[in-house]
C-alpha atoms as a PDB file:
ATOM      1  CA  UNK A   1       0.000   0.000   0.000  1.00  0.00           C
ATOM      2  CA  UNK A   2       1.460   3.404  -0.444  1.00  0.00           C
ATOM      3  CA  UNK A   3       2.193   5.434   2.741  1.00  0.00           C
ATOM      4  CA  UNK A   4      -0.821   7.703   2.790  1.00  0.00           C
ATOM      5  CA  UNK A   5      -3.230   4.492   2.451  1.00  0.00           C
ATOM      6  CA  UNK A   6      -1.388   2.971   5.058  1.00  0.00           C
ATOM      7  CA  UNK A   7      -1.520   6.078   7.478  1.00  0.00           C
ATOM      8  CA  UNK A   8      -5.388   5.891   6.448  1.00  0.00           C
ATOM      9  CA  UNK A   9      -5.850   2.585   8.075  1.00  0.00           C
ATOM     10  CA  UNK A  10      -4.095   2.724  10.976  1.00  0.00           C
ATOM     11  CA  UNK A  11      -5.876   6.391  11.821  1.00  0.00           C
ATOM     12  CA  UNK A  12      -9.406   4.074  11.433  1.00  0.00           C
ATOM     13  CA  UNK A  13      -9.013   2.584  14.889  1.00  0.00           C
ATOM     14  CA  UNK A  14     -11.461   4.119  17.105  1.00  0.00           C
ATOM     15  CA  UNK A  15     -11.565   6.524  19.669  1.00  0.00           C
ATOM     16  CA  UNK A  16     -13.635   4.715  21.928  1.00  0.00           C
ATOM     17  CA  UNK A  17     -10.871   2.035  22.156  1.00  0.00           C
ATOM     18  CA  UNK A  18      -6.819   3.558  21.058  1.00  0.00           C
ATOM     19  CA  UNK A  19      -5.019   6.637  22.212  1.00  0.00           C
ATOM     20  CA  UNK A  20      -2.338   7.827  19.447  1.00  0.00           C
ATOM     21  CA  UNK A  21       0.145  10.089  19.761  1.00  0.00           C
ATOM     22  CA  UNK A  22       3.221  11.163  17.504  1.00  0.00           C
ATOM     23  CA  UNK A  23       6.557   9.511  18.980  1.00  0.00           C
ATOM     24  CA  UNK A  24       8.881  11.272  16.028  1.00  0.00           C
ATOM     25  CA  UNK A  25       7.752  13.805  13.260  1.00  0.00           C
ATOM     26  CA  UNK A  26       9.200  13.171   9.991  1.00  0.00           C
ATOM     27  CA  UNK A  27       8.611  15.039   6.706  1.00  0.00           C
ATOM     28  CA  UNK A  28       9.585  13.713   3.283  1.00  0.00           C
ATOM     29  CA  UNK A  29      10.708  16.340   0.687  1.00  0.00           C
ATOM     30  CA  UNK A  30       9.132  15.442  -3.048  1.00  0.00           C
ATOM     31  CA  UNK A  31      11.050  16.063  -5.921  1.00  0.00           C
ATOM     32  CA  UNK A  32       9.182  19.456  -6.511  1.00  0.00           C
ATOM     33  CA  UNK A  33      10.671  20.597  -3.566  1.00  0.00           C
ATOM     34  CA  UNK A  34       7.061  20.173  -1.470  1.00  0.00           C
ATOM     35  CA  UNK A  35       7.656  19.052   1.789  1.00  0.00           C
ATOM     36  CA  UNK A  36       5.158  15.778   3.417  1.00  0.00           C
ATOM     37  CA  UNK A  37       4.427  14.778   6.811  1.00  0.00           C
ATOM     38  CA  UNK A  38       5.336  11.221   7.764  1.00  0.00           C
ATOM     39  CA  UNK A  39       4.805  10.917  11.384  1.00  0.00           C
ATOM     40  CA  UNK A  40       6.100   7.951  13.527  1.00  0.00           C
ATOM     41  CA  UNK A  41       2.450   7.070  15.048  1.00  0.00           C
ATOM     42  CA  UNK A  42       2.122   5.195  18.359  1.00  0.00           C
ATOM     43  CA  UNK A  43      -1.352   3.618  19.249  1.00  0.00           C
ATOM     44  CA  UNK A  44      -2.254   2.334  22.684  1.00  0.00           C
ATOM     45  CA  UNK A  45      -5.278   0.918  24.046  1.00  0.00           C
ATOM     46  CA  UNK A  46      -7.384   2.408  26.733  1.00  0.00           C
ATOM     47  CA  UNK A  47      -7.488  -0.396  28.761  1.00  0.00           C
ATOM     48  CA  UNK A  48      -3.977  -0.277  30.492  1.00  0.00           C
ATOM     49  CA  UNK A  49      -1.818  -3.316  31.922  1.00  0.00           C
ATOM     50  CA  UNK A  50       0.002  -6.113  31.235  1.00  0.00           C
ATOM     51  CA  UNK A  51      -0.438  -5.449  27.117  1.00  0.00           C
ATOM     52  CA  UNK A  52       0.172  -7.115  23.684  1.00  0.00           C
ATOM     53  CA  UNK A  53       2.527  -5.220  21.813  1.00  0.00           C
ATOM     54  CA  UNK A  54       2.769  -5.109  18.193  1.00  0.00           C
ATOM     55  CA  UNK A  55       5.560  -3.749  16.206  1.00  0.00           C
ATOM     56  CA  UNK A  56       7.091  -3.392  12.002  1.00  0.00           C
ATOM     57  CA  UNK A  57       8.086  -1.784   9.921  1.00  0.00           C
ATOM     58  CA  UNK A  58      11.666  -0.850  11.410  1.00  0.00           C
ATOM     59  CA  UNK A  59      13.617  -1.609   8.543  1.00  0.00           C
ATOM     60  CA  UNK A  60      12.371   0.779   5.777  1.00  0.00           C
ATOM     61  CA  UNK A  61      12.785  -1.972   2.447  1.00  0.00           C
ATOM     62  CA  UNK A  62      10.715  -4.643   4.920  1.00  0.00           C
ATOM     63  CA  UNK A  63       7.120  -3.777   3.447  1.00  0.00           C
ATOM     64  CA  UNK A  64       4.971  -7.364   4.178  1.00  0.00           C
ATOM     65  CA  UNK A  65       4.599  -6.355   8.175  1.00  0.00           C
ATOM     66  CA  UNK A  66       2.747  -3.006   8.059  1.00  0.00           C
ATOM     67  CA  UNK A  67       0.974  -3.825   5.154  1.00  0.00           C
ATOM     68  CA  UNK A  68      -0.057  -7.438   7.111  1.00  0.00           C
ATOM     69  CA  UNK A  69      -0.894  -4.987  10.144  1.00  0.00           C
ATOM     70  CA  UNK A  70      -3.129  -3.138   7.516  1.00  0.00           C
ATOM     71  CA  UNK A  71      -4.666  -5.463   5.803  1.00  0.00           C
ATOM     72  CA  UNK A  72      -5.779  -7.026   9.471  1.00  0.00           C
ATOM     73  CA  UNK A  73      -6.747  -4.188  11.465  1.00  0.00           C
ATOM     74  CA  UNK A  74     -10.241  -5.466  12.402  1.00  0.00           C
ATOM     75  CA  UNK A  75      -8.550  -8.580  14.070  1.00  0.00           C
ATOM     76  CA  UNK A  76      -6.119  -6.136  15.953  1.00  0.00           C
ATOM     77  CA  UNK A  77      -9.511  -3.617  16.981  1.00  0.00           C
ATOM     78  CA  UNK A  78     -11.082  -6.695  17.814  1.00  0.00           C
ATOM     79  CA  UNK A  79      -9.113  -7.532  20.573  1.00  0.00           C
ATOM     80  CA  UNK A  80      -8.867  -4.125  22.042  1.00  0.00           C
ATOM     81  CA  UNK A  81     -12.781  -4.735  22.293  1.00  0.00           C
ATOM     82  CA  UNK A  82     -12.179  -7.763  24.437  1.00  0.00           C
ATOM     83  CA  UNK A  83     -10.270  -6.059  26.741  1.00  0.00           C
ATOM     84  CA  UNK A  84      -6.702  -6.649  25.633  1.00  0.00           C
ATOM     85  CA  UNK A  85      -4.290  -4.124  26.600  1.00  0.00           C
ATOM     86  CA  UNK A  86      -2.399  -3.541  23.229  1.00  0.00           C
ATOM     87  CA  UNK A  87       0.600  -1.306  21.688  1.00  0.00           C
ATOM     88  CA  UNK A  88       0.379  -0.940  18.368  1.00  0.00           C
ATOM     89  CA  UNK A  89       3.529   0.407  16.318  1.00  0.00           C
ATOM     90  CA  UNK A  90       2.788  -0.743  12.662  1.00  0.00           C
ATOM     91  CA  UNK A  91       5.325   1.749  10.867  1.00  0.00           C
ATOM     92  CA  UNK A  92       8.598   2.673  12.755  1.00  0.00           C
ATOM     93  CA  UNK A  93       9.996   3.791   9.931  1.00  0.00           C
ATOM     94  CA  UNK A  94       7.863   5.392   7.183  1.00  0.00           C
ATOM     95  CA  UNK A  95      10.231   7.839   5.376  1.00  0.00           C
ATOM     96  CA  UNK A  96      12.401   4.460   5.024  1.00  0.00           C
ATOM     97  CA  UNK A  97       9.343   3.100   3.267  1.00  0.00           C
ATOM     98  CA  UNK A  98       8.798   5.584   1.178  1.00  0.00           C
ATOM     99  CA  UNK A  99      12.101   5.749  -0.264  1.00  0.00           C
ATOM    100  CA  UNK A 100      12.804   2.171   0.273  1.00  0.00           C
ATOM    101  CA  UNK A 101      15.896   2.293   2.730  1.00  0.00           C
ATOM    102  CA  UNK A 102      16.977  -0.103   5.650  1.00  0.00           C
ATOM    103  CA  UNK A 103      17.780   2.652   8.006  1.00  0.00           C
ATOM    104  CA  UNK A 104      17.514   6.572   8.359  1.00  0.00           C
ATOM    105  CA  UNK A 105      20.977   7.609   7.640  1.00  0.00           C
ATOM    106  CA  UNK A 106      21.951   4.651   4.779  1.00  0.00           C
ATOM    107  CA  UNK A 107      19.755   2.804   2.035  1.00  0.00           C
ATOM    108  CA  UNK A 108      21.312  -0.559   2.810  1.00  0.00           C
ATOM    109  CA  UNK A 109      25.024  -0.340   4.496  1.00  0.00           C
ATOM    110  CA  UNK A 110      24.779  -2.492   7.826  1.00  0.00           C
ATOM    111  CA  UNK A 111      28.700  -0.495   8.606  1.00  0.00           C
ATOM    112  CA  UNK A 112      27.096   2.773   8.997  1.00  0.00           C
ATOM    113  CA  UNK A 113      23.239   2.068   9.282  1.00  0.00           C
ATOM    114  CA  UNK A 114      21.410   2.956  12.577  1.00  0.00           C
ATOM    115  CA  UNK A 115      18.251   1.098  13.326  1.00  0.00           C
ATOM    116  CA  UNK A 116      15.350   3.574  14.479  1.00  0.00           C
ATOM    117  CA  UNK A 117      15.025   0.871  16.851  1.00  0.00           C
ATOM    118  CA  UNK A 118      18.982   0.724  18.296  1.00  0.00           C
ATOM    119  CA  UNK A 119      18.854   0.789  22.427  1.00  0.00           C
ATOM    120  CA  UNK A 120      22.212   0.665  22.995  1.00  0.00           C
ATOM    121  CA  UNK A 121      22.164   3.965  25.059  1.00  0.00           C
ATOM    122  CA  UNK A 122      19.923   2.129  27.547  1.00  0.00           C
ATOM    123  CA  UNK A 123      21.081  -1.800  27.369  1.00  0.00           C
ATOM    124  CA  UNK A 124      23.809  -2.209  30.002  1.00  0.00           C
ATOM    125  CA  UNK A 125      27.205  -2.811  29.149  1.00  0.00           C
ATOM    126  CA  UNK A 126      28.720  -6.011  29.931  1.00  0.00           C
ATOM    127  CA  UNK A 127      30.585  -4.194  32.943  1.00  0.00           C
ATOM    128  CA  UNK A 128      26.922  -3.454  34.168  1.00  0.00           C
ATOM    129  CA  UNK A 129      27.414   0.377  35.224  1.00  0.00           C
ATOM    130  CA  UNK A 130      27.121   2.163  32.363  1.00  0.00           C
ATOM    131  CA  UNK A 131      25.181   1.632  29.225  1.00  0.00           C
ATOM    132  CA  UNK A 132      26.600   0.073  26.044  1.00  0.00           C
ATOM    133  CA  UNK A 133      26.407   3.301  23.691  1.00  0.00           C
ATOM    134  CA  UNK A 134      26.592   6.924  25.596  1.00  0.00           C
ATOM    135  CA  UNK A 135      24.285   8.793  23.031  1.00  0.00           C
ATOM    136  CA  UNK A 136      21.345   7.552  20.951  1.00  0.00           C
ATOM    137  CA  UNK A 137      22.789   6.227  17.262  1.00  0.00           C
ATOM    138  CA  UNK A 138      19.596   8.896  15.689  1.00  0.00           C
ATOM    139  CA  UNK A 139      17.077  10.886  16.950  1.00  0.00           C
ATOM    140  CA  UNK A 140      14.498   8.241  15.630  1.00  0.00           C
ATOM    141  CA  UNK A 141      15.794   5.782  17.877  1.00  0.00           C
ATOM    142  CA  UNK A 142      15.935   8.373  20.806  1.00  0.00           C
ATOM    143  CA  UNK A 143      12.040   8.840  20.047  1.00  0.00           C
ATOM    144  CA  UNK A 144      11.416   5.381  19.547  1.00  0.00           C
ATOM    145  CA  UNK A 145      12.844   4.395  22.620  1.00  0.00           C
ATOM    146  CA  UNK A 146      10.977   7.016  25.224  1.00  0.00           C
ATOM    147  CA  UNK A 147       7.845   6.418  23.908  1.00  0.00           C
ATOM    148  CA  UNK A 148       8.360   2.888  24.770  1.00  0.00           C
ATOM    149  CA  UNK A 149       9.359   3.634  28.169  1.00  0.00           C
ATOM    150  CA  UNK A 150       6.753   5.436  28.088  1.00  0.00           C
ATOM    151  CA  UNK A 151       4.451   3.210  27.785  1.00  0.00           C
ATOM    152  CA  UNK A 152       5.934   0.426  29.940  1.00  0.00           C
ATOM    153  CA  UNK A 153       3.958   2.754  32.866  1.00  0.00           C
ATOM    154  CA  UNK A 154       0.802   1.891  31.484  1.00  0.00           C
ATOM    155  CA  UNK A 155       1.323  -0.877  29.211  1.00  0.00           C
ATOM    156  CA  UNK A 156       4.214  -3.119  30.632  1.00  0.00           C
ATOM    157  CA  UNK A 157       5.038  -5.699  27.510  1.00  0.00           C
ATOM    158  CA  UNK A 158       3.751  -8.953  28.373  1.00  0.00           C
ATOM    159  CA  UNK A 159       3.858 -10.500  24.738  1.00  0.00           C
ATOM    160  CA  UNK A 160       5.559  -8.208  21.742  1.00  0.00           C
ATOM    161  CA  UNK A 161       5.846  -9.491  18.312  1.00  0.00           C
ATOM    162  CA  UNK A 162       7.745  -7.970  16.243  1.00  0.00           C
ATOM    163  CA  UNK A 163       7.755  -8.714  11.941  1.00  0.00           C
ATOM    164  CA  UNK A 164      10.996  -8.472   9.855  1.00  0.00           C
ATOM    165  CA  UNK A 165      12.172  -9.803   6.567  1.00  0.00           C
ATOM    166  CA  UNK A 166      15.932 -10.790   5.422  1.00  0.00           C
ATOM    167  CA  UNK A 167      16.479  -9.989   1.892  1.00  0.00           C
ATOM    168  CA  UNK A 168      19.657 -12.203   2.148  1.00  0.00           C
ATOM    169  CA  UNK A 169      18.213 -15.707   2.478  1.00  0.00           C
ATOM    170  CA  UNK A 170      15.712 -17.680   0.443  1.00  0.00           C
ATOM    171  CA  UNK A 171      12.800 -19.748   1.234  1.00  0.00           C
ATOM    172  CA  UNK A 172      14.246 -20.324   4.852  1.00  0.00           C
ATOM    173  CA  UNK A 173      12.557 -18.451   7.476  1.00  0.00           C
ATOM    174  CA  UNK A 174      13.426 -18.077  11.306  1.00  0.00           C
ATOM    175  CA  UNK A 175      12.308 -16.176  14.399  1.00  0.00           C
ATOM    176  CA  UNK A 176      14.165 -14.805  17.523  1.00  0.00           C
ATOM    177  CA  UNK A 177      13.031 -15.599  20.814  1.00  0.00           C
ATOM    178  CA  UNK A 178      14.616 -13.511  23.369  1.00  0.00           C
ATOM    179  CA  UNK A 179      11.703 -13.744  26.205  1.00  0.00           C
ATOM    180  CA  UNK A 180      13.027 -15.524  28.895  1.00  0.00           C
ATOM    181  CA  UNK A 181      11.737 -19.070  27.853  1.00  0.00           C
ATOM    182  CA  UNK A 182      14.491 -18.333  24.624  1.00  0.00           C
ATOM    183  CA  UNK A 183      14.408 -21.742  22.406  1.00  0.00           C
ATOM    184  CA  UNK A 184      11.206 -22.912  24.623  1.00  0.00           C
ATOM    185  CA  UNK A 185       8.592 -20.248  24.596  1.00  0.00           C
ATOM    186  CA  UNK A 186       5.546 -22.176  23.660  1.00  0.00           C
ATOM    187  CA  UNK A 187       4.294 -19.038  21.583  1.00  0.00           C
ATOM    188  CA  UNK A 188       7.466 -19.318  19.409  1.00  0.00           C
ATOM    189  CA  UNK A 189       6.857 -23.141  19.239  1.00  0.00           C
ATOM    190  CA  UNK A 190       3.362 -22.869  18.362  1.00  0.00           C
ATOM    191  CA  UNK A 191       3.793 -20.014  15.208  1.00  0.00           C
ATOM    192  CA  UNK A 192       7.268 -22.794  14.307  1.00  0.00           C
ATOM    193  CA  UNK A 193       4.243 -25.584  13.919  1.00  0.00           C
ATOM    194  CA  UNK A 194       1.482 -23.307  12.052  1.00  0.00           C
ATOM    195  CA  UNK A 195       4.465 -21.996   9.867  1.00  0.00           C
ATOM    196  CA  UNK A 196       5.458 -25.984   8.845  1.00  0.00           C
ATOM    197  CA  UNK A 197       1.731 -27.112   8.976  1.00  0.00           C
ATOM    198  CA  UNK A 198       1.542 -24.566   6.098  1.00  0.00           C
ATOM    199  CA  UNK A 199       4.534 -25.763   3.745  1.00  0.00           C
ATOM    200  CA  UNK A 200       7.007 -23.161   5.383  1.00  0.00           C
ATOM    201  CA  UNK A 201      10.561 -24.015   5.442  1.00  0.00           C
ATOM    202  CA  UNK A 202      12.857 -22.881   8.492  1.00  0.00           C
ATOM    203  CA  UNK A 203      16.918 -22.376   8.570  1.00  0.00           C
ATOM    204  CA  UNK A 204      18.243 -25.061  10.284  1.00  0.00           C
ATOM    205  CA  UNK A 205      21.240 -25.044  11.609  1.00  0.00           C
ATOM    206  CA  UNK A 206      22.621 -22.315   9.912  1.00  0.00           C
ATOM    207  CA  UNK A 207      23.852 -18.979  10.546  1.00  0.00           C
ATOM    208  CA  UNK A 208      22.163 -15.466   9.188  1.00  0.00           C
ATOM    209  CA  UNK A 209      24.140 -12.749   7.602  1.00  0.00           C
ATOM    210  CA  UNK A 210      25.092 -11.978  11.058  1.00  0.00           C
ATOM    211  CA  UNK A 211      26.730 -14.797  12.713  1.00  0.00           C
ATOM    212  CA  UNK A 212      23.800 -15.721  14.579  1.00  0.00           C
ATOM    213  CA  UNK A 213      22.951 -19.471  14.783  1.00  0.00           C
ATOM    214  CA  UNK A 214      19.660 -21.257  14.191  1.00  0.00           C
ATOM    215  CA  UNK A 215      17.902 -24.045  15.985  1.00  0.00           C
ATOM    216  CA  UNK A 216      14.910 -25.682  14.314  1.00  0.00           C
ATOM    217  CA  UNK A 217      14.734 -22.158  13.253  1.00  0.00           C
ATOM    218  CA  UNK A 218      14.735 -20.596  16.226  1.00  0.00           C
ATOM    219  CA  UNK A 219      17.636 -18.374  17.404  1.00  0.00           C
ATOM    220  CA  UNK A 220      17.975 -17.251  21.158  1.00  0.00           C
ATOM    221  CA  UNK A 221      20.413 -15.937  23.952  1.00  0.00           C
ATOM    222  CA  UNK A 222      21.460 -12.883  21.905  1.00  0.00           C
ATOM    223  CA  UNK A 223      22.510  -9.463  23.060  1.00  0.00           C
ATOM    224  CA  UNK A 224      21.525  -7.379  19.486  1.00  0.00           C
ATOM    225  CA  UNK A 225      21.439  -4.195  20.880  1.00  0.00           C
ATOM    226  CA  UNK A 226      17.245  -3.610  19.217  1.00  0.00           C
ATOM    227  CA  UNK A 227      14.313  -2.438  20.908  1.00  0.00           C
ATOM    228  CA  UNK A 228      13.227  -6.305  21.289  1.00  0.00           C
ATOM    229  CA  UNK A 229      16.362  -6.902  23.363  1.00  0.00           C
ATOM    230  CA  UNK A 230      15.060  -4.082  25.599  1.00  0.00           C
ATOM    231  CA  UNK A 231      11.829  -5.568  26.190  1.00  0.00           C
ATOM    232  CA  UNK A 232      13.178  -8.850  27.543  1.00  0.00           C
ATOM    233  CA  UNK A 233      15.638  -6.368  30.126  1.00  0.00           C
ATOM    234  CA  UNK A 234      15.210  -6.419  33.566  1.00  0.00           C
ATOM    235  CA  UNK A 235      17.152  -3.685  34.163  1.00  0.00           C
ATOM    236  CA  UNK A 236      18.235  -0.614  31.801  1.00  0.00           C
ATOM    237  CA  UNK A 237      20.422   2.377  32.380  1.00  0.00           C
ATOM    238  CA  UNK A 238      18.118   5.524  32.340  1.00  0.00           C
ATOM    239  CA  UNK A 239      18.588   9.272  33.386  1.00  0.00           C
ATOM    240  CA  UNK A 240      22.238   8.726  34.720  1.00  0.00           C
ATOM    241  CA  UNK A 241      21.557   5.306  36.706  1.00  0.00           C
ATOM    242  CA  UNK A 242      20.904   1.793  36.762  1.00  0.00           C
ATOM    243  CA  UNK A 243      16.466   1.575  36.637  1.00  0.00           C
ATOM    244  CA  UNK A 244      14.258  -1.880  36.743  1.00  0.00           C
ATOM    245  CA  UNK A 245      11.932  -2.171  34.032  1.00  0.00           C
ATOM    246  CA  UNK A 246       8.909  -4.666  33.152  1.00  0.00           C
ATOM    247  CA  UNK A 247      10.246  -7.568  31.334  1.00  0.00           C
ATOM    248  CA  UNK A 248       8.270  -9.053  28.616  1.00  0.00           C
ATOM    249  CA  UNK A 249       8.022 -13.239  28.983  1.00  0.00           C
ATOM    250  CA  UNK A 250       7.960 -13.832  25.439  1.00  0.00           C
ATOM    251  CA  UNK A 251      10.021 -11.266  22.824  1.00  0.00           C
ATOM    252  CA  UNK A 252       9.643 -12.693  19.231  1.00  0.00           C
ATOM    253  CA  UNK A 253      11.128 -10.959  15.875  1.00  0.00           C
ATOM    254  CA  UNK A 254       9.373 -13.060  13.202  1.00  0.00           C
ATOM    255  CA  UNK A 255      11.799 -13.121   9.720  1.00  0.00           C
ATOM    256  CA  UNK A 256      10.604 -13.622   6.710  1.00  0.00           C
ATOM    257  CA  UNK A 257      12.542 -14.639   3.548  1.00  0.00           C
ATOM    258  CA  UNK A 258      12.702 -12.107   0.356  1.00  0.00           C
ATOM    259  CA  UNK A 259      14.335 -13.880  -2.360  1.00  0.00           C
ATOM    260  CA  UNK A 260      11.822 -15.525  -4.352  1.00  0.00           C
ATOM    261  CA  UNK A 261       8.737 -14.477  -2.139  1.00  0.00           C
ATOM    262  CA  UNK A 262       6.435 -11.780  -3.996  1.00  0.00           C
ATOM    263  CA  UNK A 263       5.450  -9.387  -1.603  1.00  0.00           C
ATOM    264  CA  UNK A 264       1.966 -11.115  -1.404  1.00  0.00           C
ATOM    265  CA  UNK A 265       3.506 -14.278  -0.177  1.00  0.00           C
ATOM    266  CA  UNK A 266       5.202 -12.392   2.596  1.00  0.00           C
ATOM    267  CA  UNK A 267       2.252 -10.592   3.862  1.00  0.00           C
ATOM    268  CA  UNK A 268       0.165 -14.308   4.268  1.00  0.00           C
ATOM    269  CA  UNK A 269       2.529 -15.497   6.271  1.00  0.00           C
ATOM    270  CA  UNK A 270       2.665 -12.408   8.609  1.00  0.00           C
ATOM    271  CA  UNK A 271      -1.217 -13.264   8.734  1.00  0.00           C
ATOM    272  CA  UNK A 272      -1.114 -16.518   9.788  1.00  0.00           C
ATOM    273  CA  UNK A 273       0.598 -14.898  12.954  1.00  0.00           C
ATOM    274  CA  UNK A 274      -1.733 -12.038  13.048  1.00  0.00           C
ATOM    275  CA  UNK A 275      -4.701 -14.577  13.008  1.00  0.00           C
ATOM    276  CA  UNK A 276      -3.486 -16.665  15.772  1.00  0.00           C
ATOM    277  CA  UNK A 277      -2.585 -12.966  18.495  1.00  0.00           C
ATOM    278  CA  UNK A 278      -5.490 -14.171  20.223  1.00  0.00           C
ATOM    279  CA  UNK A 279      -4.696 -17.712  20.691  1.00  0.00           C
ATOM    280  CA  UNK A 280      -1.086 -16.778  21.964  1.00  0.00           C
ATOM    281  CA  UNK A 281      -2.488 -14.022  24.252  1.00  0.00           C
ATOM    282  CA  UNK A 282      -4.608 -16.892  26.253  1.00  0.00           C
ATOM    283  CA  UNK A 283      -1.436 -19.462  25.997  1.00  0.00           C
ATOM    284  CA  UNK A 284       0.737 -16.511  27.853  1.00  0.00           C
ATOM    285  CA  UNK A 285      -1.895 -15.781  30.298  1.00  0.00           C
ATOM    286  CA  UNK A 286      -1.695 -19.267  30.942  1.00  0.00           C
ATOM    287  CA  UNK A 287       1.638 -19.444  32.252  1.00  0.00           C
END
């Protein structure tokens, strides 16, 4: 979808249910020298606690989540009417989108790219009294970043799901699983099983384009420096000192192959996750 239908959807979610504030402005500039608003939106629920958060479009060129998220807003409305606390942040990174780059400051370079979701500033070093990075790597990831702190007050992570796609690898998906069950959250299990009860292949035992290894197509006990490995953190460093935070029991980035997979392909497979949020909201309350 292009970015104003996509801003169109998301904006449909009622009042009576979502809250929605701007966490970062950004404006495009057209090639007639107008200038466009694309605003990093952040919706919340009304209903406040332990919440369902749902996350993409980080990486710019990763289209199939937020247009997944769009295509299946009545199933995310739907459980903000049964009383599911929810975050929703469909589009992290819209003027990436639009112009069809990874990160803010580079179209593809992984050297000098910064993530709008990089939390190094606030993930503790290994020598546990300072944090890893002094300064935010952009001001989209400083934005990012509060506004989910933010939130944790009202809407401590319980379950986040986040959707990705690798461009690097084909046919061969994987998720990570950095909740604290790692290689044997039953959520992660359960979308492994609906992913190979619908013909989808998984890495296996192999490593992705950054050294990371997969089991059964699951990779875990990472330190990645992204906004997922901050929801799994007990503690972060914030304001100067070393803060607890609510730690989310199941963390999953769900990656989805690009070679060979038409966008349309990629978006039904984010779906069969969508479809199943309310299933794996019950298994986590569960537990």
């Amino acid at each position: 979808m292009p970015l104003e239908k996509l801003y169109k959807v998301y904006s449909g979610l009622p009042k009576k249910n979502w809250g929605r504030r701007i966490a970062y402005a950004e404006t495009i500039r057209l090639s007639n020298g107008q200038k466009i608003s694309a605003p990093i939106f952040s919706f919340f629920t009304k209903k406040t606690g332990p919440a369902f958060w749902l996350i993409a479009g980080i990486h710019g060129e990763e289209p199939a989540g937020p247009n997944a998220l769009a295509k299946n807003i009545k199933i995310i409305n739907d459980l903000a009417n049964k009383g599911i606390p929810m975050v929703f942040l469909p589009l992290c990174n819209p003027k990436g989108y639009w112009r069809d780059w990874r990160y803010p400051n580079s179209r593809r370079n992984e050297n000098i790219g910064n993530s709008v979701s990089d939390s190094e500033h606030l993930l503790l070093s290994p020598k546990k009294n300072r944090p890893r990075m002094e300064f935010p790597s952009s001001k989209q990831a400083d934005a990012l970043t509060k506004e989910a702190i933010n939130l944790f007050k009202t809407h401590p992570p319980l379950i986040t799901i986040d959707f990705h796609e690798d461009e690097s690898v084909k046919g061969e998906h994987y998720i990570y699983s950095q909740g604290k069950d790692g290689l044997n959250d039953p959520i992660v299990r359960e979308i492994v099983r609906i992913f190979k009860k619908n013909s989808l292949k998984f890495m296996e035992y192999k490593e992705t384009r950054f050294g990371e290894s997969a089991k059964d197509g699951i990779i875990y006990n990472i330190r990645d420096g992204s906004i997922d490995e901050l929801f799994a953190a007990d503690e972060i460093f914030l304001n100067g000192k070393i803060v607890k935070k609510p730690v989310a029991k199941t963390v999953i980035v769900v990656e989805t192959p690009v070679k060979g997979s038409p966008i349309e392909d990629r978006v039904k497979t984010d779906e069969l996750v969508i479809k199943s949020l309310e299933k794996f909201w019950r298994m986590r309350s569960k537990l």
